[in-house]
Protein backbone atom coordinates (compact mmCIF):
# COMPACT_ATOMS: atom_id res chain seq x y z
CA UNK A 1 -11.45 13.28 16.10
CA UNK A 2 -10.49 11.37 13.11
CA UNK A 3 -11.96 10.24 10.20
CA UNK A 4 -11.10 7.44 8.20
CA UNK A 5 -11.70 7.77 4.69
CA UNK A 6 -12.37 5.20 1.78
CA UNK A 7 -11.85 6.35 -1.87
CA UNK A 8 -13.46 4.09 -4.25
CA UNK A 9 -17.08 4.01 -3.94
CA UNK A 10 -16.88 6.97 -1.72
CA UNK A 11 -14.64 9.86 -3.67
CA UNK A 12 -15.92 9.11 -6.84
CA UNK A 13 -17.55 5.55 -8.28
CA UNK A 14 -16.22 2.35 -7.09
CA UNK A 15 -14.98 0.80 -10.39
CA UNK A 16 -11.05 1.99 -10.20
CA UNK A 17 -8.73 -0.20 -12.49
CA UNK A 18 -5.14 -0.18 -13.12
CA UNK A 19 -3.40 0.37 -16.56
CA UNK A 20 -0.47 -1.20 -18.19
CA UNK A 21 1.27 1.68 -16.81
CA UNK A 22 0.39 1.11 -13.15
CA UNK A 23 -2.08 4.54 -13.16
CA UNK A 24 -5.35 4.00 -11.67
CA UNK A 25 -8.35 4.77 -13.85
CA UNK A 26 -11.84 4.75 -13.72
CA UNK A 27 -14.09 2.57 -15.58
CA UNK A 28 -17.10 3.29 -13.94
CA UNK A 29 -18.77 6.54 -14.94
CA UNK A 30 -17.50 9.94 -13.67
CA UNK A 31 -13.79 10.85 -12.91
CA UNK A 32 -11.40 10.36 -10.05
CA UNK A 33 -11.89 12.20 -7.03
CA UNK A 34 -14.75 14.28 -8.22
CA UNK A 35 -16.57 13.89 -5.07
CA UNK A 36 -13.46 15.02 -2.80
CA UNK A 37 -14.80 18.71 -3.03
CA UNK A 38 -18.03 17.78 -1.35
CA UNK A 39 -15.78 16.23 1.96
CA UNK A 40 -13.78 19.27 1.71
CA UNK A 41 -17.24 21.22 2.38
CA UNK A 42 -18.50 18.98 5.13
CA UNK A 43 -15.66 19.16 7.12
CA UNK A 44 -14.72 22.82 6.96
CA UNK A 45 -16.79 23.52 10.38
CA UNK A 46 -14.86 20.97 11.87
CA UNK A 47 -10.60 21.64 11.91
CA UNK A 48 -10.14 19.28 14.88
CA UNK A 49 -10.79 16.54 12.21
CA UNK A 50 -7.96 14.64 10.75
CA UNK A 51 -8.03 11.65 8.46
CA UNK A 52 -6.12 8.17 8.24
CA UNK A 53 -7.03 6.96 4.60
CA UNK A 54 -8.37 3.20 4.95
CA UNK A 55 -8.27 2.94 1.35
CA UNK A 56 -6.09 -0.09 -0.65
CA UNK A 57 -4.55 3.12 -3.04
CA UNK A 58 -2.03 3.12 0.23
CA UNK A 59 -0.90 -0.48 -0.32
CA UNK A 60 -1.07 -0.50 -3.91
CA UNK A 61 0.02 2.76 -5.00
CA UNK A 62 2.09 3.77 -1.33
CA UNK A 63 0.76 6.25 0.90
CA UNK A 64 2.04 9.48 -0.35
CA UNK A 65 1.01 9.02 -4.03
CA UNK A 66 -2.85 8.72 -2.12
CA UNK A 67 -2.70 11.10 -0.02
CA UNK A 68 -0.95 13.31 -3.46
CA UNK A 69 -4.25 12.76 -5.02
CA UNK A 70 -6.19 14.44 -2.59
CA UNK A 71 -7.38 18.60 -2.81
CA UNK A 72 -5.05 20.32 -0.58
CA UNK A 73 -7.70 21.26 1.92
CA UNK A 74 -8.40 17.29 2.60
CA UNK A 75 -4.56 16.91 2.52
CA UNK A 76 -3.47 18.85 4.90
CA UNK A 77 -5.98 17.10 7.31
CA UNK A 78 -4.02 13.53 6.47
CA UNK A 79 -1.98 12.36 9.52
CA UNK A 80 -1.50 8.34 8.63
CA UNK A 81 -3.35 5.25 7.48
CA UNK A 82 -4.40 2.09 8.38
CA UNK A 83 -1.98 0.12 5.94
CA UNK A 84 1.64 0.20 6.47
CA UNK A 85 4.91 -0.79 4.11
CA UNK A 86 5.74 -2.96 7.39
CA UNK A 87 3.46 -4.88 6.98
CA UNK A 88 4.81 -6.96 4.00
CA UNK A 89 7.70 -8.02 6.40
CA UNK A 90 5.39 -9.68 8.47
CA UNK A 91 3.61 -12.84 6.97
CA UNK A 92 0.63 -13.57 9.28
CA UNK A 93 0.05 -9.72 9.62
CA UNK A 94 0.03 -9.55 5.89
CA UNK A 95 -2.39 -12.95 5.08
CA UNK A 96 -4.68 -11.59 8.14
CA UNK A 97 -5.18 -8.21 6.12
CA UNK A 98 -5.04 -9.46 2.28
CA UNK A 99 -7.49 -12.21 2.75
CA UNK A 100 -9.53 -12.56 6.32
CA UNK A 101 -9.77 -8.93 7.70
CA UNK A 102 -12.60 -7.31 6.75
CA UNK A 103 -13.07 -3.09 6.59
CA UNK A 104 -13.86 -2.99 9.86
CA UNK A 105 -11.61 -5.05 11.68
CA UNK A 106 -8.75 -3.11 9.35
CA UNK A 107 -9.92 0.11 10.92
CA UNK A 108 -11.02 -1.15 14.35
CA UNK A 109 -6.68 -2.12 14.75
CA UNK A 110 -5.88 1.48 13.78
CA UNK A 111 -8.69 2.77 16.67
CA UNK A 112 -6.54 0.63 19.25
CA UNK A 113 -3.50 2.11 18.11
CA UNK A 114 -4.05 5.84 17.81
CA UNK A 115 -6.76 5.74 20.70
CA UNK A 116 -8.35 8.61 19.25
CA UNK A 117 -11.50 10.23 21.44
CA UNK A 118 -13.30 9.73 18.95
CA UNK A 119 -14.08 8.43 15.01
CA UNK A 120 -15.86 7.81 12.09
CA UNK A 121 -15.55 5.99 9.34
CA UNK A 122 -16.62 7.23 5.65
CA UNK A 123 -16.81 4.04 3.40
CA UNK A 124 -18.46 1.66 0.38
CA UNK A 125 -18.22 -1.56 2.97
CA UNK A 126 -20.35 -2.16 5.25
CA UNK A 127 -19.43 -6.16 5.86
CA UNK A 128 -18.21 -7.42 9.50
CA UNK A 129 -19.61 -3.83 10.85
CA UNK A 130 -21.17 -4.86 13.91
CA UNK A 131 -24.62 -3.04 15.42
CA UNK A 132 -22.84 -1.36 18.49
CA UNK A 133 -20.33 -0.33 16.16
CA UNK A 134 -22.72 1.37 13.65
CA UNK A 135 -22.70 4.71 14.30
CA UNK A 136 -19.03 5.51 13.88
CA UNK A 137 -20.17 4.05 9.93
CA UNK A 138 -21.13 6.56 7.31
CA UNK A 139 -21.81 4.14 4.49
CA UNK A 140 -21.78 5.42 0.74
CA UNK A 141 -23.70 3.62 -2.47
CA UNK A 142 -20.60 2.41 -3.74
CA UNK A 143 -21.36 3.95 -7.26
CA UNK A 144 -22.68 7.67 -5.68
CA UNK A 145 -20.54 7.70 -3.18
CA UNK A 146 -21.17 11.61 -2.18
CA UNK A 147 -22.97 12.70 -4.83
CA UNK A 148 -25.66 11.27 -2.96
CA UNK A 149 -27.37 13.94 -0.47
CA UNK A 150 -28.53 11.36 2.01
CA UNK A 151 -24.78 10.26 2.47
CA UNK A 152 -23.69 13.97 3.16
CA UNK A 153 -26.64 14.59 5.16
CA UNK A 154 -25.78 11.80 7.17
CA UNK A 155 -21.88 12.94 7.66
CA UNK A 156 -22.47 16.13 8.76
CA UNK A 157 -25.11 14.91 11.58
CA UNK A 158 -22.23 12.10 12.50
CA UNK A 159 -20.06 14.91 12.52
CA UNK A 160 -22.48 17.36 14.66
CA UNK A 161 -23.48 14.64 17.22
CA UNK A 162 -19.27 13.43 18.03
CA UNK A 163 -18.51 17.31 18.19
CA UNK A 164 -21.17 17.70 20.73
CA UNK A 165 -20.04 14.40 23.13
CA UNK A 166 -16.08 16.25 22.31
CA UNK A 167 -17.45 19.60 24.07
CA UNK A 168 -19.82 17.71 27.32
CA UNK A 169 -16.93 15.37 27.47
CA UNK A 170 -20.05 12.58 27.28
CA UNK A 171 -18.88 8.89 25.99
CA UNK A 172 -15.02 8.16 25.29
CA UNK A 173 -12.61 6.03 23.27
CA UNK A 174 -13.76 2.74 24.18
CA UNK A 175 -17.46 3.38 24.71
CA UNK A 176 -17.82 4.94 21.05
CA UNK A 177 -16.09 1.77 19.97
CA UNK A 178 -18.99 -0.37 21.78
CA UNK A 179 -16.80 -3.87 20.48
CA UNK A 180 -14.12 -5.56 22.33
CA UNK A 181 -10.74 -6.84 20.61
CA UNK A 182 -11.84 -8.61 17.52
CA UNK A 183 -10.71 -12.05 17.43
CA UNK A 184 -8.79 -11.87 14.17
CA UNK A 185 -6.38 -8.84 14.93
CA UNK A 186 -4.72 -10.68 17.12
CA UNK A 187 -1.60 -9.52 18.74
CA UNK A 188 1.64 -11.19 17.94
CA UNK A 189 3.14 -13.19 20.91
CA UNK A 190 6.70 -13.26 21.68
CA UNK A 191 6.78 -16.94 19.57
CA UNK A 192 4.69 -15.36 16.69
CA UNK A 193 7.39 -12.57 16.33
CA UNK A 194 10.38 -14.55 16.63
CA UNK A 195 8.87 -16.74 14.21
CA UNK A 196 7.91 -14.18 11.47
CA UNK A 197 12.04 -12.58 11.84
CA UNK A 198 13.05 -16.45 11.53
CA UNK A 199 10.98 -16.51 8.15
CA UNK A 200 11.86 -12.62 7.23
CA UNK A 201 15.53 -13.74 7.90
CA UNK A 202 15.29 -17.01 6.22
CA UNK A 203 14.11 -15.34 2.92
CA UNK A 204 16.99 -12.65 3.06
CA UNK A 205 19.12 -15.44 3.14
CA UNK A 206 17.84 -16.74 -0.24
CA UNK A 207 17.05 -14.01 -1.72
CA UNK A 208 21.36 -12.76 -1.12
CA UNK A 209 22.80 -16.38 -1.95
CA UNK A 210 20.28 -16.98 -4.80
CA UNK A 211 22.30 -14.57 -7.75
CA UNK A 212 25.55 -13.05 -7.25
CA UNK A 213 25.56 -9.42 -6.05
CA UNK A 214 27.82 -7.00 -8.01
CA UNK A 215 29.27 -4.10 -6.37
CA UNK A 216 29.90 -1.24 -8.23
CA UNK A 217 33.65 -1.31 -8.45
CA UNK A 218 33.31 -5.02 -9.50
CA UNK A 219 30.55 -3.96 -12.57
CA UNK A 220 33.97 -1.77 -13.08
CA UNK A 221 36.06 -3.99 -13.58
CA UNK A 222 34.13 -6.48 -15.18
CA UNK A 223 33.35 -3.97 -17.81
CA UNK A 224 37.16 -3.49 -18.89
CA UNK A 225 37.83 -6.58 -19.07
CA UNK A 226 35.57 -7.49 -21.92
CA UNK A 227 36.78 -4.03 -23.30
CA UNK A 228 33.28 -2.80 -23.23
CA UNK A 229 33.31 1.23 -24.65
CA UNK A 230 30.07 2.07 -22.94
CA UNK A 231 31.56 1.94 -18.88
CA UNK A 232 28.76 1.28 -16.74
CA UNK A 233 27.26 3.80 -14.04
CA UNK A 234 25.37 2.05 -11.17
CA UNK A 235 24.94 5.47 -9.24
CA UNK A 236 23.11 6.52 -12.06
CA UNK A 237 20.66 3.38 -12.28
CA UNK A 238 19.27 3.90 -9.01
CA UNK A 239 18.46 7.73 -9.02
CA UNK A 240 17.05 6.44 -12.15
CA UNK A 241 15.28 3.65 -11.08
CA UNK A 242 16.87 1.54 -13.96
CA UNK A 243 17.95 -0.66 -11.09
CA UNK A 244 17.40 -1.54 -7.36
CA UNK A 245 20.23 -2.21 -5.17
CA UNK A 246 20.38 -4.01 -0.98
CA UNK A 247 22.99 -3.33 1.09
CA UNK A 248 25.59 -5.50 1.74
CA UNK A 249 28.83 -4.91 3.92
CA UNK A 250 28.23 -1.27 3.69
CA UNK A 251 27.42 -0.89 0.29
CA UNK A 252 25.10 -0.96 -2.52
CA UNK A 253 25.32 -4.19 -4.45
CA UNK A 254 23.16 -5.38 -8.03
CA UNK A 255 21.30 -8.34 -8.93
CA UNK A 256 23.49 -10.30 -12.03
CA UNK A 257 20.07 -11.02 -13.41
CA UNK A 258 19.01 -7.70 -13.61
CA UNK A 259 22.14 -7.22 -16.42
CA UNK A 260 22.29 -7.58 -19.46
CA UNK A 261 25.80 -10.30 -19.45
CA UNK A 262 26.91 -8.43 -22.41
CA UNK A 263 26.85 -5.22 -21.37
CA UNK A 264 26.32 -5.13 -17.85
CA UNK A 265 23.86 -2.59 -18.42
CA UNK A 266 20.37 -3.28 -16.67
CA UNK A 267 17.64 -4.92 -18.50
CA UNK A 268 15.15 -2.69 -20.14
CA UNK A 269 12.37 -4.60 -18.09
CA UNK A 270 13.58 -3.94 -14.89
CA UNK A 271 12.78 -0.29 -15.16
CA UNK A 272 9.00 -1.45 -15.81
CA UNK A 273 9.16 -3.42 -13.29
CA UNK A 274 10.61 -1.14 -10.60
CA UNK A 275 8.11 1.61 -11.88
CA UNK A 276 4.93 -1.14 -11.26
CA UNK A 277 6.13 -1.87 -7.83
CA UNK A 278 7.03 1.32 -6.83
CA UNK A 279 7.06 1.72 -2.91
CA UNK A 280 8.43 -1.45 -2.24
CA UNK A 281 11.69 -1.58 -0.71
CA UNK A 282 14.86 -3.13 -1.95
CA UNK A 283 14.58 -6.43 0.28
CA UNK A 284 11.10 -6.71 -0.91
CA UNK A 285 12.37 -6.63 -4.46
CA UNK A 286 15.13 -9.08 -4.02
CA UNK A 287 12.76 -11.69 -2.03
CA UNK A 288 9.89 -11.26 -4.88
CA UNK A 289 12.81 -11.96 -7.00
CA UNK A 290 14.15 -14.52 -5.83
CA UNK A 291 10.51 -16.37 -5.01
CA UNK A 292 8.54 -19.04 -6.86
CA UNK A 293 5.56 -17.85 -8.36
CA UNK A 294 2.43 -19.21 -9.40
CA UNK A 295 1.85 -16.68 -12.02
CA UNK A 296 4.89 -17.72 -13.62
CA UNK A 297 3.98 -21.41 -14.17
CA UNK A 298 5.97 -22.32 -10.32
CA UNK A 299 9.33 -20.57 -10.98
CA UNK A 300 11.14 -18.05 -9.61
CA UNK A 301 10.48 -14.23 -11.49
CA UNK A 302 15.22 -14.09 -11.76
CA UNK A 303 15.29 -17.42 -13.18
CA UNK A 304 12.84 -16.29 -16.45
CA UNK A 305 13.34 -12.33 -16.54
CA UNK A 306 16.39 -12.47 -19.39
CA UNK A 307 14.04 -14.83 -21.58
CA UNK A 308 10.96 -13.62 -21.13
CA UNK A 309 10.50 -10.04 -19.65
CA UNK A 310 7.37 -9.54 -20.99
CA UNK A 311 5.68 -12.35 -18.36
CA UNK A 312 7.64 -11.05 -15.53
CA UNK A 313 6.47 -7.49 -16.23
CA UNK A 314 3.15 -9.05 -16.41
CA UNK A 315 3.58 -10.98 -13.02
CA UNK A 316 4.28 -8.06 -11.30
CA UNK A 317 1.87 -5.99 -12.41
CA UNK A 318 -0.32 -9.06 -10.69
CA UNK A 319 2.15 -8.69 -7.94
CA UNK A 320 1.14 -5.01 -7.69
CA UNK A 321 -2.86 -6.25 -8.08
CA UNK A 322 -4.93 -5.47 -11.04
CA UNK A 323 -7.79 -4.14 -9.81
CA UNK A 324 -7.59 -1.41 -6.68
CA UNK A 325 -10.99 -1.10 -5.01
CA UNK A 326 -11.12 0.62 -1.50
């Protein structure tokens, strides 16, 4: 059985912010997580149950910082989620689940996929549920969340009732579901995919041909010949996360507008930056680079990042979205 768990408005209250550092905080009353004890109790007559977290903290803050956050007793039950990194490479995926999808329909895809025997959802949002779908939804006061009785009350009768169809063998996969294949998750067709590599190739391309791409030996040599005494390390800015680097021909190779032209040494910002985006992959860096954007006034985040860090920081913190809630 598997359970899909919300945090906000279910693990504690729903009002979870962001700070300039990219932590979460609450602003609501309470503290993170203080209701995660509580699950931890409800499910401890129940070790068949595993969770996929169908919370945003995956997207925002990647999936093993969320599931990091967790008491080791809920951890340990954690075998996936309902968001995936993938996802970003794959525009009418990722417009479908950032603005039309609703809770439902984001879980509903992950039912289809794992084909579990059977599930429940605990969550704050109870939008696009429909009535033969209701009782796989355990639906929280999205300031209680399970400090409420009711709601735990509730769970552990959910919980009861599915572990009793397990043991008959009564109901099944698709007739716990009670929907058929929502109309907005839907597959990708041969065109659709060939389509969405076109534009995932297309913005490779830009993102590679829009800067020039240093290798390290080249950052090298550069450095000598402006007689530089401080010799750049690239190996070092990575581990460090002073720097990101794609692959190109084999090896690692660094944005020139990440450096600093007169000492090839990585901009301070870019640390920041890398740090508020954290998770995302070197191609997504170098595409978000290399991409107009509105919060910059229409231009590209490279073309402004040497004059004025301090928006592009700010940019992707909105990249990285302000406010988590789910």
């Amino acid at each position: 059985m598997i359970l899909y768990l919300d945090f906000d408005g279910v693990l504690h209250h729903d009002d979870v912010r962001l700070d300039l550092h990219n932590r979460p905080y609450l602003r609501g009353s309470g503290t993170l997580f203080e209701y995660a004890d509580r699950l931890t109790q409800v499910l401890a007559p129940y070790p068949q149950v595993k969770i996929v977290l169908s919370t945003s903290w995956v997207r925002v803050k990647r999936f093993s910082y969320a599931v990091g956050r967790l008491p080791v007793e809920l951890r340990q039950r954690v075998i996936g989620a309902t968001w995936h990194s993938r996802f970003m490479l794959d525009d009418e995926l990722l417009d479908w689940w950032l603005n039309t999808a609703t809770r439902y329909e984001q879980i509903i895809r992950d039912v289809r996929r794992r084909q579990p025997q059977q599930w429940l959802a605990l969550d704050d949002d109870a939008e696009g549920w429909p009535d033969s779908a209701s009782a796989h939804l355990v639906c929280c006061d999205s300031r209680l969340g399970l400090s409420e009785s009711r709601v735990c009350r509730e769970l552990e009768g959910r919980l009861a009732e599915f572990h009793r169809i397990g043991i008959t063998g009564e109901g099944g996969t698709m007739q716990a579901t009670g929907v058929g294949r929502p109309h907005c998750a839907k597959a990708l067709t041969t065109k659709n995919r060939a389509r969405v590599a076109a534009m995932t190739a297309k913005a490779k391309y830009a993102a590679r041909n829009g800067t020039r791409w240093f290798s390290s030996s080249e950052l090298l040599a550069q450095a000598k010949l402006q007689g530089l005494l401080t010799i750049p390390t690239p190996s070092e800015w990575t581990t460090h996360r002073r720097m990101f680097a794609i692959d190109l021909d084999g090896e690692p190779r660094f944005p020139a507008y990440g450096l600093d032209p007169l000492t090839f040494e990585p901009f301070p910002a870019m640390a920041a930056i890398l740090d508020i985006l954290e998770g995302r992959d070197a191609w997504f860096l170098a595409v978000w680079f290399e991409s107009v954007n509105s919060y910059l006034g229409g231009v590209c985040p490279r073309e402004v990042l040497a004059q004025d860090p301090i928006r592009v920081i700010s940019a992707a913190q909105n990249e990285a979205a302000g406010i988590i809630h789910g």
